[in-house]
PDB file of N, CA and C in Angstrom:
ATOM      1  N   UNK A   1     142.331  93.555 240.104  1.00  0.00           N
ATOM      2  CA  UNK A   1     141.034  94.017 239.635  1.00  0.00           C
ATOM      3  C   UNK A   1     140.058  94.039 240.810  1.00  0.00           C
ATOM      4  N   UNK A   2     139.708  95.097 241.150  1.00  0.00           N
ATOM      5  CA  UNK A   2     138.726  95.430 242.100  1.00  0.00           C
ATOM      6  C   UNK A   2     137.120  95.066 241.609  1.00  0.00           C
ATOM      7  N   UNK A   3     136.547  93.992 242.917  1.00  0.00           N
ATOM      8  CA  UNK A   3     135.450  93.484 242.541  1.00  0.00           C
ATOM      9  C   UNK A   3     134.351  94.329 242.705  1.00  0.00           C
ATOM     10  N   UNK A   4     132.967  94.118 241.664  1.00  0.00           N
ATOM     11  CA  UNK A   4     131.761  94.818 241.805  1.00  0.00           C
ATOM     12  C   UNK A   4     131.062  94.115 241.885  1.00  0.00           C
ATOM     13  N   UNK A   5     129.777  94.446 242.333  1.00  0.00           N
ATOM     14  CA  UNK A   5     128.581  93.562 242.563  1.00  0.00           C
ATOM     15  C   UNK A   5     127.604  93.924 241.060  1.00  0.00           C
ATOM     16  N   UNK A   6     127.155  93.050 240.740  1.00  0.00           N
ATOM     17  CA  UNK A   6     126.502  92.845 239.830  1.00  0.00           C
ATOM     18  C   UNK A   6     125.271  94.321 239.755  1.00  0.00           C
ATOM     19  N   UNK A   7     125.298  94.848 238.523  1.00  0.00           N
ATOM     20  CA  UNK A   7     124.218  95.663 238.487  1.00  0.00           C
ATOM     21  C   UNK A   7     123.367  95.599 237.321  1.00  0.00           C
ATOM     22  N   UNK A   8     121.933  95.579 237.605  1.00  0.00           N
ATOM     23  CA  UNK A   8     120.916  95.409 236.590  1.00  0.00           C
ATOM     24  C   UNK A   8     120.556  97.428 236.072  1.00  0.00           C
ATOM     25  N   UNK A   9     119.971  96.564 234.769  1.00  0.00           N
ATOM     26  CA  UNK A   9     120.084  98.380 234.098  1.00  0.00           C
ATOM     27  C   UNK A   9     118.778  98.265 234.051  1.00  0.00           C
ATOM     28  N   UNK A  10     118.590  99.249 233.762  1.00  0.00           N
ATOM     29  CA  UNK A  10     117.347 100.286 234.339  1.00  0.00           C
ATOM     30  C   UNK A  10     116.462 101.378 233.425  1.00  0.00           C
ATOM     31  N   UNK A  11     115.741 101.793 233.188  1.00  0.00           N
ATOM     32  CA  UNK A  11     115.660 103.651 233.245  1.00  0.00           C
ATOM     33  C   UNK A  11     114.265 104.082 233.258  1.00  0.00           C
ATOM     34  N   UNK A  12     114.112 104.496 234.300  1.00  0.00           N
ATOM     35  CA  UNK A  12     112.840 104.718 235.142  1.00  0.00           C
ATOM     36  C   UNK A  12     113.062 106.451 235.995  1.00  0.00           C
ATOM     37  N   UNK A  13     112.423 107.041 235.990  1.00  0.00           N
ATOM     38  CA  UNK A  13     112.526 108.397 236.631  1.00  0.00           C
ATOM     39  C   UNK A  13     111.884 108.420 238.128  1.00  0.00           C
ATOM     40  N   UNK A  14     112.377 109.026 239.297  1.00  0.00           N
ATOM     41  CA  UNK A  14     112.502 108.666 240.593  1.00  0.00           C
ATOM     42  C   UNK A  14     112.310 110.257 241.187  1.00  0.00           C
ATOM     43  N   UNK A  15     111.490 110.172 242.594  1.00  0.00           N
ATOM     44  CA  UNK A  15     111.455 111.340 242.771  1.00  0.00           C
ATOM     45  C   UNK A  15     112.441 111.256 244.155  1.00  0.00           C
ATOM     46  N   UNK A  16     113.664 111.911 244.022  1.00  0.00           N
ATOM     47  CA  UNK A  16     114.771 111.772 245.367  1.00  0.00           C
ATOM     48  C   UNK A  16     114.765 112.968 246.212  1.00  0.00           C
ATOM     49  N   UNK A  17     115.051 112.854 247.063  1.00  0.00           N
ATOM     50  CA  UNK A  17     115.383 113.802 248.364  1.00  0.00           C
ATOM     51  C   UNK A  17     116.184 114.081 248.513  1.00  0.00           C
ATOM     52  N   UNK A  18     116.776 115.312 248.040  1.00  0.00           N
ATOM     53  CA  UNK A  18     118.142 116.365 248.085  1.00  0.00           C
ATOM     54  C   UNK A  18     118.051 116.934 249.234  1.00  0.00           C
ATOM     55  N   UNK A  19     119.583 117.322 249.623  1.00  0.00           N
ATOM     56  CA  UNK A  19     119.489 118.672 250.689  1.00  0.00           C
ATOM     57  C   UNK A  19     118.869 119.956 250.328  1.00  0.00           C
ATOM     58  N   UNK A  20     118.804 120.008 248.991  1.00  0.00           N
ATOM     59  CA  UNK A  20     118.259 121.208 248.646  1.00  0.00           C
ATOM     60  C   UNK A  20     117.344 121.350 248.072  1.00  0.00           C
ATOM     61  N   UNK A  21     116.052 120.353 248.189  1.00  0.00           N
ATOM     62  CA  UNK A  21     114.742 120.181 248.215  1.00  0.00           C
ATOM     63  C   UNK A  21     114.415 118.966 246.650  1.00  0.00           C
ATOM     64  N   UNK A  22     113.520 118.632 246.706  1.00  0.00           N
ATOM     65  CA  UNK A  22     113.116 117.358 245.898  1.00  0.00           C
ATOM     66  C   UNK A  22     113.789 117.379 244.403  1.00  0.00           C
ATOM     67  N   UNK A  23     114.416 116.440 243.471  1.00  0.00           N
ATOM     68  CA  UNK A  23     114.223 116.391 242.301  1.00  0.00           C
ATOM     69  C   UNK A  23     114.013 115.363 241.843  1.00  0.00           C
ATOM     70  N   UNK A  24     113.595 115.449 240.442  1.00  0.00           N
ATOM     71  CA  UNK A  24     113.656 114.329 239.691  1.00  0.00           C
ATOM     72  C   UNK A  24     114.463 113.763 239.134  1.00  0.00           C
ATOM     73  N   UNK A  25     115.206 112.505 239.109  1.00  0.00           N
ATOM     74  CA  UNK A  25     116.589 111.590 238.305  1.00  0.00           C
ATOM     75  C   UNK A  25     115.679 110.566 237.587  1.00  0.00           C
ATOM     76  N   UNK A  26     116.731 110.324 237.006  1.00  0.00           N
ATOM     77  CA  UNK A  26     116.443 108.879 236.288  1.00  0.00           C
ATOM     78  C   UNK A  26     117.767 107.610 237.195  1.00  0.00           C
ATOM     79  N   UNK A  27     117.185 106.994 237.360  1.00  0.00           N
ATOM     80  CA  UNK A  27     117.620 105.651 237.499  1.00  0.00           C
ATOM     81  C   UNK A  27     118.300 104.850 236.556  1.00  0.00           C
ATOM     82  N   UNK A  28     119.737 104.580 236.305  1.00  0.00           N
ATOM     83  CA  UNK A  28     119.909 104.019 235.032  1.00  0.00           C
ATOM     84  C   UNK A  28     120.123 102.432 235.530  1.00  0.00           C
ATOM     85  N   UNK A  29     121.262 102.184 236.762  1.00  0.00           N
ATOM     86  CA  UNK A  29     121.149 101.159 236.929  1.00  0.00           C
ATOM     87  C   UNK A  29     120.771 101.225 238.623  1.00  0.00           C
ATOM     88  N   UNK A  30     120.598  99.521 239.279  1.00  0.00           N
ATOM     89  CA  UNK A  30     120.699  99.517 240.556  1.00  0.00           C
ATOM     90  C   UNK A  30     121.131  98.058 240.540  1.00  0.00           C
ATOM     91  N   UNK A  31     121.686  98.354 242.091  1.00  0.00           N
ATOM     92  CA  UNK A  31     122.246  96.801 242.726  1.00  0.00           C
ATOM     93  C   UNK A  31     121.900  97.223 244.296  1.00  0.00           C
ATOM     94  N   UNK A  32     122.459  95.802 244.874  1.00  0.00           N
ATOM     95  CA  UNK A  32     122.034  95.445 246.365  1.00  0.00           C
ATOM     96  C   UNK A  32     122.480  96.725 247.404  1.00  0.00           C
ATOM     97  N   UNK A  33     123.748  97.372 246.757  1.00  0.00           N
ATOM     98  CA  UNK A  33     124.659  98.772 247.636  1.00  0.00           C
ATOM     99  C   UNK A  33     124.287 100.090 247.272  1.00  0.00           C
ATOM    100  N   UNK A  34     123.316  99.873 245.876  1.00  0.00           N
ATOM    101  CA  UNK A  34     123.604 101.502 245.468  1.00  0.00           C
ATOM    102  C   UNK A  34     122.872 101.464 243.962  1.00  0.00           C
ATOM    103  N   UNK A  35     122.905 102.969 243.950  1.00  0.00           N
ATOM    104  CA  UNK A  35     122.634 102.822 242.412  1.00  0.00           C
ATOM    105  C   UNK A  35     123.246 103.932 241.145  1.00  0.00           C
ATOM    106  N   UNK A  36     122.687 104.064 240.123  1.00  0.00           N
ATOM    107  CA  UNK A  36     123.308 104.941 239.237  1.00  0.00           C
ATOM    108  C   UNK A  36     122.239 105.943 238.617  1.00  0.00           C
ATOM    109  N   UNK A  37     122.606 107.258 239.018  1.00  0.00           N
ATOM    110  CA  UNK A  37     121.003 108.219 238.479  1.00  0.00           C
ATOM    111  C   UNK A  37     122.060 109.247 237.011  1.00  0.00           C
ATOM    112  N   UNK A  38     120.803 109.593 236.733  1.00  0.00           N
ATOM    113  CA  UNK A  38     121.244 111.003 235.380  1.00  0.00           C
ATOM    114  C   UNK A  38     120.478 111.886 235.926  1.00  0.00           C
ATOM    115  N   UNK A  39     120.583 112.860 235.061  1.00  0.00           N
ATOM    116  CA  UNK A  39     119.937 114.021 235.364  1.00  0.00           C
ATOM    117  C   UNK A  39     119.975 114.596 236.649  1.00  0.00           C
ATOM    118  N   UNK A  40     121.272 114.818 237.489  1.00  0.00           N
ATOM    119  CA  UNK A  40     121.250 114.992 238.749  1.00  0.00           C
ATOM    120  C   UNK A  40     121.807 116.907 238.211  1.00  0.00           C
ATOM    121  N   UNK A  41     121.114 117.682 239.908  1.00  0.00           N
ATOM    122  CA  UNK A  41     121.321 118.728 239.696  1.00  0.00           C
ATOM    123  C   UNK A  41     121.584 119.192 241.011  1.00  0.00           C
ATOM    124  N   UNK A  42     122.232 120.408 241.323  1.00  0.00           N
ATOM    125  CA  UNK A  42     122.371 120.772 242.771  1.00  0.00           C
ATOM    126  C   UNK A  42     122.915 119.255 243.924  1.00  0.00           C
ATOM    127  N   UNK A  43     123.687 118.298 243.381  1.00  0.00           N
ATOM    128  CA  UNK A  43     123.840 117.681 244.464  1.00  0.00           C
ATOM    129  C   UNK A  43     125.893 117.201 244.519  1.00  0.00           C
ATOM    130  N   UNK A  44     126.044 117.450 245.149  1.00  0.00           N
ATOM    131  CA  UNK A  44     127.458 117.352 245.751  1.00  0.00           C
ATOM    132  C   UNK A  44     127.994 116.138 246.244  1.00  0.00           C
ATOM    133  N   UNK A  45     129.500 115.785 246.224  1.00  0.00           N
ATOM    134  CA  UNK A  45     129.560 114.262 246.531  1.00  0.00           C
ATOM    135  C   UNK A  45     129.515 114.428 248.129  1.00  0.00           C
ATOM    136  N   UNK A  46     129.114 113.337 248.344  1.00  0.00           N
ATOM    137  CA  UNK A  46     129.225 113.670 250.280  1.00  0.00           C
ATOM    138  C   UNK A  46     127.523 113.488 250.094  1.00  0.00           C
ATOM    139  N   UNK A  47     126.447 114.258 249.376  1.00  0.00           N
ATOM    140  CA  UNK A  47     125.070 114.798 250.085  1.00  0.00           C
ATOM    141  C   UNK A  47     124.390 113.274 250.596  1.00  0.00           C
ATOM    142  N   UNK A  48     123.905 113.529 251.380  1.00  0.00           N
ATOM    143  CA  UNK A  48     122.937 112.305 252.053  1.00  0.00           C
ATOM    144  C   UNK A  48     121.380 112.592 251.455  1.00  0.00           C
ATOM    145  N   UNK A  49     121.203 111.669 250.422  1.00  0.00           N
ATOM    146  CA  UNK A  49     119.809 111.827 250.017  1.00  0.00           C
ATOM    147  C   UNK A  49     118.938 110.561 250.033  1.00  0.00           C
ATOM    148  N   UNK A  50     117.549 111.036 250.352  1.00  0.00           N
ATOM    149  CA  UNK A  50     116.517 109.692 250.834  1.00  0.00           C
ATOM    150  C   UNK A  50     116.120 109.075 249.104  1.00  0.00           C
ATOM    151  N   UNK A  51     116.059 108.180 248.944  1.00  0.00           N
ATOM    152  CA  UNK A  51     116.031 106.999 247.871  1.00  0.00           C
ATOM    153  C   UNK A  51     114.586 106.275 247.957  1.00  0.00           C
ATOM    154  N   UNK A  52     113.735 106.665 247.218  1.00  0.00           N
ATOM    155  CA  UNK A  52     112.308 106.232 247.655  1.00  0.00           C
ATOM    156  C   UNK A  52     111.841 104.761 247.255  1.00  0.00           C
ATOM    157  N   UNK A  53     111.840 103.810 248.103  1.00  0.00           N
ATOM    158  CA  UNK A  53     111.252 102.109 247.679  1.00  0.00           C
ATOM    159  C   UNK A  53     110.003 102.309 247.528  1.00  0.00           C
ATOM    160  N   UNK A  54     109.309 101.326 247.373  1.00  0.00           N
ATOM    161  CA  UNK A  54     107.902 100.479 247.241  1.00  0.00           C
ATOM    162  C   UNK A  54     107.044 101.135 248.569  1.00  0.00           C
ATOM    163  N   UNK A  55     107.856 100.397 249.411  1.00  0.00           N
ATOM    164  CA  UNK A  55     106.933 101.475 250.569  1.00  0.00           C
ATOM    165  C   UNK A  55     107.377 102.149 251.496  1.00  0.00           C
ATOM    166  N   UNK A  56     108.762 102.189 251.528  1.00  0.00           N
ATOM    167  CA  UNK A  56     109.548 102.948 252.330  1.00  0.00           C
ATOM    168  C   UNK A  56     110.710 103.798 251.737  1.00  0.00           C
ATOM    169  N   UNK A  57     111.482 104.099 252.422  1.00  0.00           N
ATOM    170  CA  UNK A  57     112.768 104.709 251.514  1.00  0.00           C
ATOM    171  C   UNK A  57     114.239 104.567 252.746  1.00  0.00           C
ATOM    172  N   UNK A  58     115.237 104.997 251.543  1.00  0.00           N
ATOM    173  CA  UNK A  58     116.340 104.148 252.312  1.00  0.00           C
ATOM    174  C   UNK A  58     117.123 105.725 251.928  1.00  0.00           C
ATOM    175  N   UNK A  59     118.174 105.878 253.087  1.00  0.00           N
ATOM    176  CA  UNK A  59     119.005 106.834 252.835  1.00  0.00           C
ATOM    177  C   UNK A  59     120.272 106.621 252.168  1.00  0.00           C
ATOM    178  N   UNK A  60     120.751 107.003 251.164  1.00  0.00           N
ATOM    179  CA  UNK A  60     121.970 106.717 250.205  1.00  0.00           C
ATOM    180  C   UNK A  60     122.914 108.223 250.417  1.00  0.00           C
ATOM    181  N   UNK A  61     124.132 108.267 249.808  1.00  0.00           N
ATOM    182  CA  UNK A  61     124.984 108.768 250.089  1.00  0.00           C
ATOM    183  C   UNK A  61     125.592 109.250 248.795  1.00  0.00           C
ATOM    184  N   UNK A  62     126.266 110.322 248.054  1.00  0.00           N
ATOM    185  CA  UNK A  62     126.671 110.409 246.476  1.00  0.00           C
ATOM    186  C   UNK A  62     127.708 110.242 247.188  1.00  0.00           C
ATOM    187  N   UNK A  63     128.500 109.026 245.718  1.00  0.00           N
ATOM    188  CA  UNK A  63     130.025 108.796 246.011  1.00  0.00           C
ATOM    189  C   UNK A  63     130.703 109.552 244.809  1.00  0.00           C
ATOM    190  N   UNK A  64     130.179 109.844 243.673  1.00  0.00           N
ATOM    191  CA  UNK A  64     130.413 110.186 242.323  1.00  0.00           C
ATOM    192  C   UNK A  64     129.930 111.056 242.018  1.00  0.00           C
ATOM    193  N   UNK A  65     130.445 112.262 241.071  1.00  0.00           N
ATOM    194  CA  UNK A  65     129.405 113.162 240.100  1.00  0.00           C
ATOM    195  C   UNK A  65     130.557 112.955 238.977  1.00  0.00           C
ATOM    196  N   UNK A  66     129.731 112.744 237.388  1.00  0.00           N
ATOM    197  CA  UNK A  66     130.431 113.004 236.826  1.00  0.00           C
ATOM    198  C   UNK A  66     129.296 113.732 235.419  1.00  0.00           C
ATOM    199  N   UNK A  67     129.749 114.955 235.299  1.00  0.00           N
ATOM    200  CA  UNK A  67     128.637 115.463 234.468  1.00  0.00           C
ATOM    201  C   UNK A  67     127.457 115.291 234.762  1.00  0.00           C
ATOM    202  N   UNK A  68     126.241 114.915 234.205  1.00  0.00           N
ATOM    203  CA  UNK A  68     124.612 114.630 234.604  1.00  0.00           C
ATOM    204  C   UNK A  68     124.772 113.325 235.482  1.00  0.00           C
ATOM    205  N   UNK A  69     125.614 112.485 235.397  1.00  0.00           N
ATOM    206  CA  UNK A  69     125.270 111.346 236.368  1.00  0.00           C
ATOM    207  C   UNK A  69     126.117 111.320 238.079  1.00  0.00           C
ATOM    208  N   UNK A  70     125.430 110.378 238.857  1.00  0.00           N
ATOM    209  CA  UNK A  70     126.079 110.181 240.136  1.00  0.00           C
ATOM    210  C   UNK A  70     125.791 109.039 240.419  1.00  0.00           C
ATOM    211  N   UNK A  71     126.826 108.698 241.345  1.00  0.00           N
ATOM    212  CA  UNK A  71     126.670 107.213 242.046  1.00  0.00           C
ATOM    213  C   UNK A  71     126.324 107.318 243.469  1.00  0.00           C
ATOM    214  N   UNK A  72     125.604 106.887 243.881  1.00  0.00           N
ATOM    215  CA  UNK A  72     124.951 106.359 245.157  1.00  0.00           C
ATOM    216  C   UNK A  72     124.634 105.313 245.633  1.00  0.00           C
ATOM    217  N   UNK A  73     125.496 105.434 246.798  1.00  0.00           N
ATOM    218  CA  UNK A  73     125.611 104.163 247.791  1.00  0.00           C
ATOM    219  C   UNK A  73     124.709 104.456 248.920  1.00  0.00           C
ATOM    220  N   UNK A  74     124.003 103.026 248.829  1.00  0.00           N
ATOM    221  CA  UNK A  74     122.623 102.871 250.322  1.00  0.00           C
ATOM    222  C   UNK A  74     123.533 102.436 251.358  1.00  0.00           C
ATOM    223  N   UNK A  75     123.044 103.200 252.500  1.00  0.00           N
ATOM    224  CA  UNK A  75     123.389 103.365 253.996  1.00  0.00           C
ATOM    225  C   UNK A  75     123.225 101.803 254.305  1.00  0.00           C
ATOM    226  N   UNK A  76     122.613 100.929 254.041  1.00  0.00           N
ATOM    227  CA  UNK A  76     122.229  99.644 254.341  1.00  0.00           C
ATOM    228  C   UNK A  76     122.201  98.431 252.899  1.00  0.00           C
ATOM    229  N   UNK A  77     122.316  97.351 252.598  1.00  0.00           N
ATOM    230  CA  UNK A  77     122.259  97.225 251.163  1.00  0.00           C
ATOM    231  C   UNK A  77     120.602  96.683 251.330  1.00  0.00           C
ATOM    232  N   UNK A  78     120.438  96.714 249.854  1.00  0.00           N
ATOM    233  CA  UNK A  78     118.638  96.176 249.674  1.00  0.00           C
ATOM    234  C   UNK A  78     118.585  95.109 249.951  1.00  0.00           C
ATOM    235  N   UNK A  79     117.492  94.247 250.176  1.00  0.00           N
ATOM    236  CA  UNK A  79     117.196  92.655 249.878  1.00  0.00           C
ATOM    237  C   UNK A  79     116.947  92.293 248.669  1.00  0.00           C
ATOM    238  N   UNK A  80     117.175  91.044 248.254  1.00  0.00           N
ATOM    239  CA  UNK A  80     116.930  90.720 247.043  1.00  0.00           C
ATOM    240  C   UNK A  80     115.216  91.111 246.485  1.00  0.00           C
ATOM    241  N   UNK A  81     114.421  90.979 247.832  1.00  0.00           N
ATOM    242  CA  UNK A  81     113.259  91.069 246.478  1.00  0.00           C
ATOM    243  C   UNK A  81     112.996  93.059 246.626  1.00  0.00           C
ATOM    244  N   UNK A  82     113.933  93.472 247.580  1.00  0.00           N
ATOM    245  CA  UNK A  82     113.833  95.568 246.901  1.00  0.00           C
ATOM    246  C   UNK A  82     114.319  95.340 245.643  1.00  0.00           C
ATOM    247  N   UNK A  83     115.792  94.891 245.357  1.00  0.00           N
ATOM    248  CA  UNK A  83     116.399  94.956 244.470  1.00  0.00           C
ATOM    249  C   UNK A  83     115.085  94.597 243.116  1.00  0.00           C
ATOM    250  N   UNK A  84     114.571  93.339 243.459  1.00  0.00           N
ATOM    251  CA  UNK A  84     113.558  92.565 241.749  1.00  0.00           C
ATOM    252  C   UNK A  84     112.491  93.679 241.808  1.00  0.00           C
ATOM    253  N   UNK A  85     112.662  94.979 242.868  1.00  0.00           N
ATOM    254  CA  UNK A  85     111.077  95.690 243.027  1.00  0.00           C
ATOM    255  C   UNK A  85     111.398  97.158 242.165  1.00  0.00           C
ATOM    256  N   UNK A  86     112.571  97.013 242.254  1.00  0.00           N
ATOM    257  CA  UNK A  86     113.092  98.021 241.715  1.00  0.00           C
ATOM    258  C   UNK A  86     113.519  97.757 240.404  1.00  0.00           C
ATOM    259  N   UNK A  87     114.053  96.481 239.958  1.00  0.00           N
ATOM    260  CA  UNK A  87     113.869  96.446 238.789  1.00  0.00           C
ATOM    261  C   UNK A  87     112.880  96.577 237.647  1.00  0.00           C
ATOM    262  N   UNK A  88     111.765  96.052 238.976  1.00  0.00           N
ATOM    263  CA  UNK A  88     109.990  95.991 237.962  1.00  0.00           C
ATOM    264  C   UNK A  88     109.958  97.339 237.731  1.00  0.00           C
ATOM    265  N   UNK A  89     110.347  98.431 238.380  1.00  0.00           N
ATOM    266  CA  UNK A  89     109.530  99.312 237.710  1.00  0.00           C
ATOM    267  C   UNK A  89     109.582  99.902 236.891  1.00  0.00           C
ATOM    268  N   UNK A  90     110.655  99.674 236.343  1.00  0.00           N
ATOM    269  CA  UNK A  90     111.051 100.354 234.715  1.00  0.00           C
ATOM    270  C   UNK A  90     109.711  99.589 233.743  1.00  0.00           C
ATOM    271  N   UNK A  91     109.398  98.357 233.981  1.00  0.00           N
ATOM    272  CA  UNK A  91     107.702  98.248 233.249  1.00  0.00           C
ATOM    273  C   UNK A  91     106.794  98.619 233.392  1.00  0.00           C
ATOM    274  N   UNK A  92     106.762  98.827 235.237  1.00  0.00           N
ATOM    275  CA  UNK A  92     105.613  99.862 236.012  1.00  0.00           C
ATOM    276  C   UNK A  92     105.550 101.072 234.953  1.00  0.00           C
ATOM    277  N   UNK A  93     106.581 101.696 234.167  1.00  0.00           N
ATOM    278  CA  UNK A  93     106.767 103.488 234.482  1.00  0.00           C
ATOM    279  C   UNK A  93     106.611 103.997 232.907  1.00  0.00           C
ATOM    280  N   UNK A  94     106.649 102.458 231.887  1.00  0.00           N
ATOM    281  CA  UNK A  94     106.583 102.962 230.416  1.00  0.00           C
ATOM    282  C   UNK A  94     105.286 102.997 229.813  1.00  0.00           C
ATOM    283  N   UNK A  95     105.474 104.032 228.967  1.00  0.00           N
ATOM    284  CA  UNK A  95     104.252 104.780 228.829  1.00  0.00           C
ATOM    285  C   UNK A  95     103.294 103.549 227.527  1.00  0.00           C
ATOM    286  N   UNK A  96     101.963 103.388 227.690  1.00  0.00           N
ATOM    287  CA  UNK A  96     101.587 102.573 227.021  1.00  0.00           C
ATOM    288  C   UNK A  96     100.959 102.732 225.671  1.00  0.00           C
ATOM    289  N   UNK A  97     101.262 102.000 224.558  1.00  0.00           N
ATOM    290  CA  UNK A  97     101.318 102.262 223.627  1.00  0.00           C
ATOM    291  C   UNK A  97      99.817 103.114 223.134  1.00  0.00           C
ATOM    292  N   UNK A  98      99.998 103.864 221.847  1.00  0.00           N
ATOM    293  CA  UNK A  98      98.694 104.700 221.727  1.00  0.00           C
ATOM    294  C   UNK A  98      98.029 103.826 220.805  1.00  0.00           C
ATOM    295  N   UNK A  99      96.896 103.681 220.865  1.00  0.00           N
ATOM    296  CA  UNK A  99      95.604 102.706 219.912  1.00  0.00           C
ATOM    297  C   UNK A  99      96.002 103.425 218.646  1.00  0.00           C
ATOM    298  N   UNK A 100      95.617 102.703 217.723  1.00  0.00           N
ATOM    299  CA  UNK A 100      96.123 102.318 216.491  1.00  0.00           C
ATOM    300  C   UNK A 100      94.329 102.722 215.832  1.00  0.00           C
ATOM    301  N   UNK A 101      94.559 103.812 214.903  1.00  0.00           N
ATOM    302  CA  UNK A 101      93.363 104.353 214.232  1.00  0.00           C
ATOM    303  C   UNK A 101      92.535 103.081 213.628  1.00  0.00           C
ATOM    304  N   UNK A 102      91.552 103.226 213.721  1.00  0.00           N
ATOM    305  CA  UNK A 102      90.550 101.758 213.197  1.00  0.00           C
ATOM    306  C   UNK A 102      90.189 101.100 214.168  1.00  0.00           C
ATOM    307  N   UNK A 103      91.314 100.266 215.049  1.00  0.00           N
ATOM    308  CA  UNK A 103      90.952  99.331 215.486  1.00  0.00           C
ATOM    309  C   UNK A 103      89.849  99.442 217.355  1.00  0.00           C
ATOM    310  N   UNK A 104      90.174  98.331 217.259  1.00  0.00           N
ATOM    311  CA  UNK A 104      88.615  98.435 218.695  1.00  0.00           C
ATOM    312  C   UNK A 104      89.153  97.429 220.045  1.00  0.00           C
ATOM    313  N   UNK A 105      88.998  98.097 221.015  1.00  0.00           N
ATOM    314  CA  UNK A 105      89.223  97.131 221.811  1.00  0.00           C
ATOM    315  C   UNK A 105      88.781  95.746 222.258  1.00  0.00           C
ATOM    316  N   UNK A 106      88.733  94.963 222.629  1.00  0.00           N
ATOM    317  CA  UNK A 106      88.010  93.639 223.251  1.00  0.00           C
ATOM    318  C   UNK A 106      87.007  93.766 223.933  1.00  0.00           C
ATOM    319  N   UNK A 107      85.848  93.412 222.835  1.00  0.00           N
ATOM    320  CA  UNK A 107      84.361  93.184 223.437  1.00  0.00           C
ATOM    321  C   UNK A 107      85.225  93.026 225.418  1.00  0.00           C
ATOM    322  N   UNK A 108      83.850  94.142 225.967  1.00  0.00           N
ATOM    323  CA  UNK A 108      83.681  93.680 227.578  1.00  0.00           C
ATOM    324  C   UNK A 108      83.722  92.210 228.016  1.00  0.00           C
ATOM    325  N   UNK A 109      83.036  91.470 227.669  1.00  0.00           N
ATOM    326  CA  UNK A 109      82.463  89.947 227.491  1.00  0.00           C
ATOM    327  C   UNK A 109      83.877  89.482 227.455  1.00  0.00           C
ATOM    328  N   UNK A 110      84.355  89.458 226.355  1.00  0.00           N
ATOM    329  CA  UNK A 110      85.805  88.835 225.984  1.00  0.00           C
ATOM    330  C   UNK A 110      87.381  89.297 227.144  1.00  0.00           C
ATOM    331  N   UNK A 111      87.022  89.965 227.510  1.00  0.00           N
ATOM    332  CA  UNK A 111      88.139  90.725 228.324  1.00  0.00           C
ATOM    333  C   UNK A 111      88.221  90.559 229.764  1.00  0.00           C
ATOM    334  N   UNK A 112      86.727  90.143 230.159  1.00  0.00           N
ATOM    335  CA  UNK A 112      86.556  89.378 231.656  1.00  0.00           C
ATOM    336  C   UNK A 112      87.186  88.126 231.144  1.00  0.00           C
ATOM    337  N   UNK A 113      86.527  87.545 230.438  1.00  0.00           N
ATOM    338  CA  UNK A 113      87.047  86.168 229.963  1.00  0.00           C
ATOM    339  C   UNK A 113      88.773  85.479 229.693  1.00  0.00           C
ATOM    340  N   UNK A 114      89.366  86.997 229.714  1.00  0.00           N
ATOM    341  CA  UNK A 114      90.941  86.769 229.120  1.00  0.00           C
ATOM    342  C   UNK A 114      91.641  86.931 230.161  1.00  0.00           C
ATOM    343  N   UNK A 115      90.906  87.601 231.367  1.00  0.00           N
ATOM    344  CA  UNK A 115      91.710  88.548 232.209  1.00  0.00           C
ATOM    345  C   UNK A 115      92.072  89.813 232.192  1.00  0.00           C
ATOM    346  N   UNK A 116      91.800  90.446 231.163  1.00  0.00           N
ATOM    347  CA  UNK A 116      92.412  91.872 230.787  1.00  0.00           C
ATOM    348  C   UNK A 116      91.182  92.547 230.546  1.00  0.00           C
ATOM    349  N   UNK A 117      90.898  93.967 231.967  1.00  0.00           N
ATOM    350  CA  UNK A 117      89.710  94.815 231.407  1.00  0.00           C
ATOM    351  C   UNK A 117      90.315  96.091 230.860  1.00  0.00           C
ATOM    352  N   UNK A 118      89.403  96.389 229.828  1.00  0.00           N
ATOM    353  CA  UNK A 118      90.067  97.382 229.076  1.00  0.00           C
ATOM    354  C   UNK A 118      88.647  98.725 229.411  1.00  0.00           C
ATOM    355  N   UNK A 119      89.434  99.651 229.548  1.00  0.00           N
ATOM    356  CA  UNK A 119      88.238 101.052 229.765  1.00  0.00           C
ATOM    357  C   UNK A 119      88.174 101.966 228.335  1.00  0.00           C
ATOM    358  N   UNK A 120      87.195 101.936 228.123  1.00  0.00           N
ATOM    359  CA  UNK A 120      86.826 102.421 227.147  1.00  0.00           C
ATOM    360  C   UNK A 120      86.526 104.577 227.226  1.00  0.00           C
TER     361      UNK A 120
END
């Protein structure tokens, strides 16, 4: 049995760097070597595409296509805290819930007080 490295799941949408100009994937999972996208289009196994971090980006490699998804392996592996940065952002990226007819947000007053400012 051939070993894998642990991968955390995901699903967050990513803007990647194709040879054949920008698209959008989704991210389903990632680990320290690589990761797992959907929605891939125009990209071939072999393509060398840039993988965008927090504040930089890392060049990855497709090892896989199979239907909408591919696997990609980073030229270098992440550090543990790319890896926890990349996990955050699937909370960064979900859309926030819509206010609920009636109700009211937290007096100004109350919301300095809680920590949480809310814009009205």
């Amino acid at each position: 049995m051939q070993f894998r490295h642990h991968r955390y799941a995901t699903h967050y949408p990513l803007d990647l760097g194709c040879p054949k100009g920008r698209q959008w994937v989704i991210v389903t999972n990632i680990h320290r070597f690589g990761a797992r996208i959907e929605d891939t289009q125009n990209l071939e196994v072999g393509d060398l595409v840039k993988f965008p971090l927090e504040f930089d980006q890392i060049d990855a490699r497709v090892l896989w296509i199979a239907s909408s998804h591919a696997g990609i392996r980073f030229e270098r592996p992440l550090i543990d805290t790319q890896v926890d940065a990349m996990r955050q952002m699937q909370r960064a990226t979900q859309p926030l819930p819509p206010r609920q007819r009636g109700t009211r947000p937290f007096p100004m007053s109350l919301a300095r007080r809680s920590g949480t400012f809310v814009m009205q």
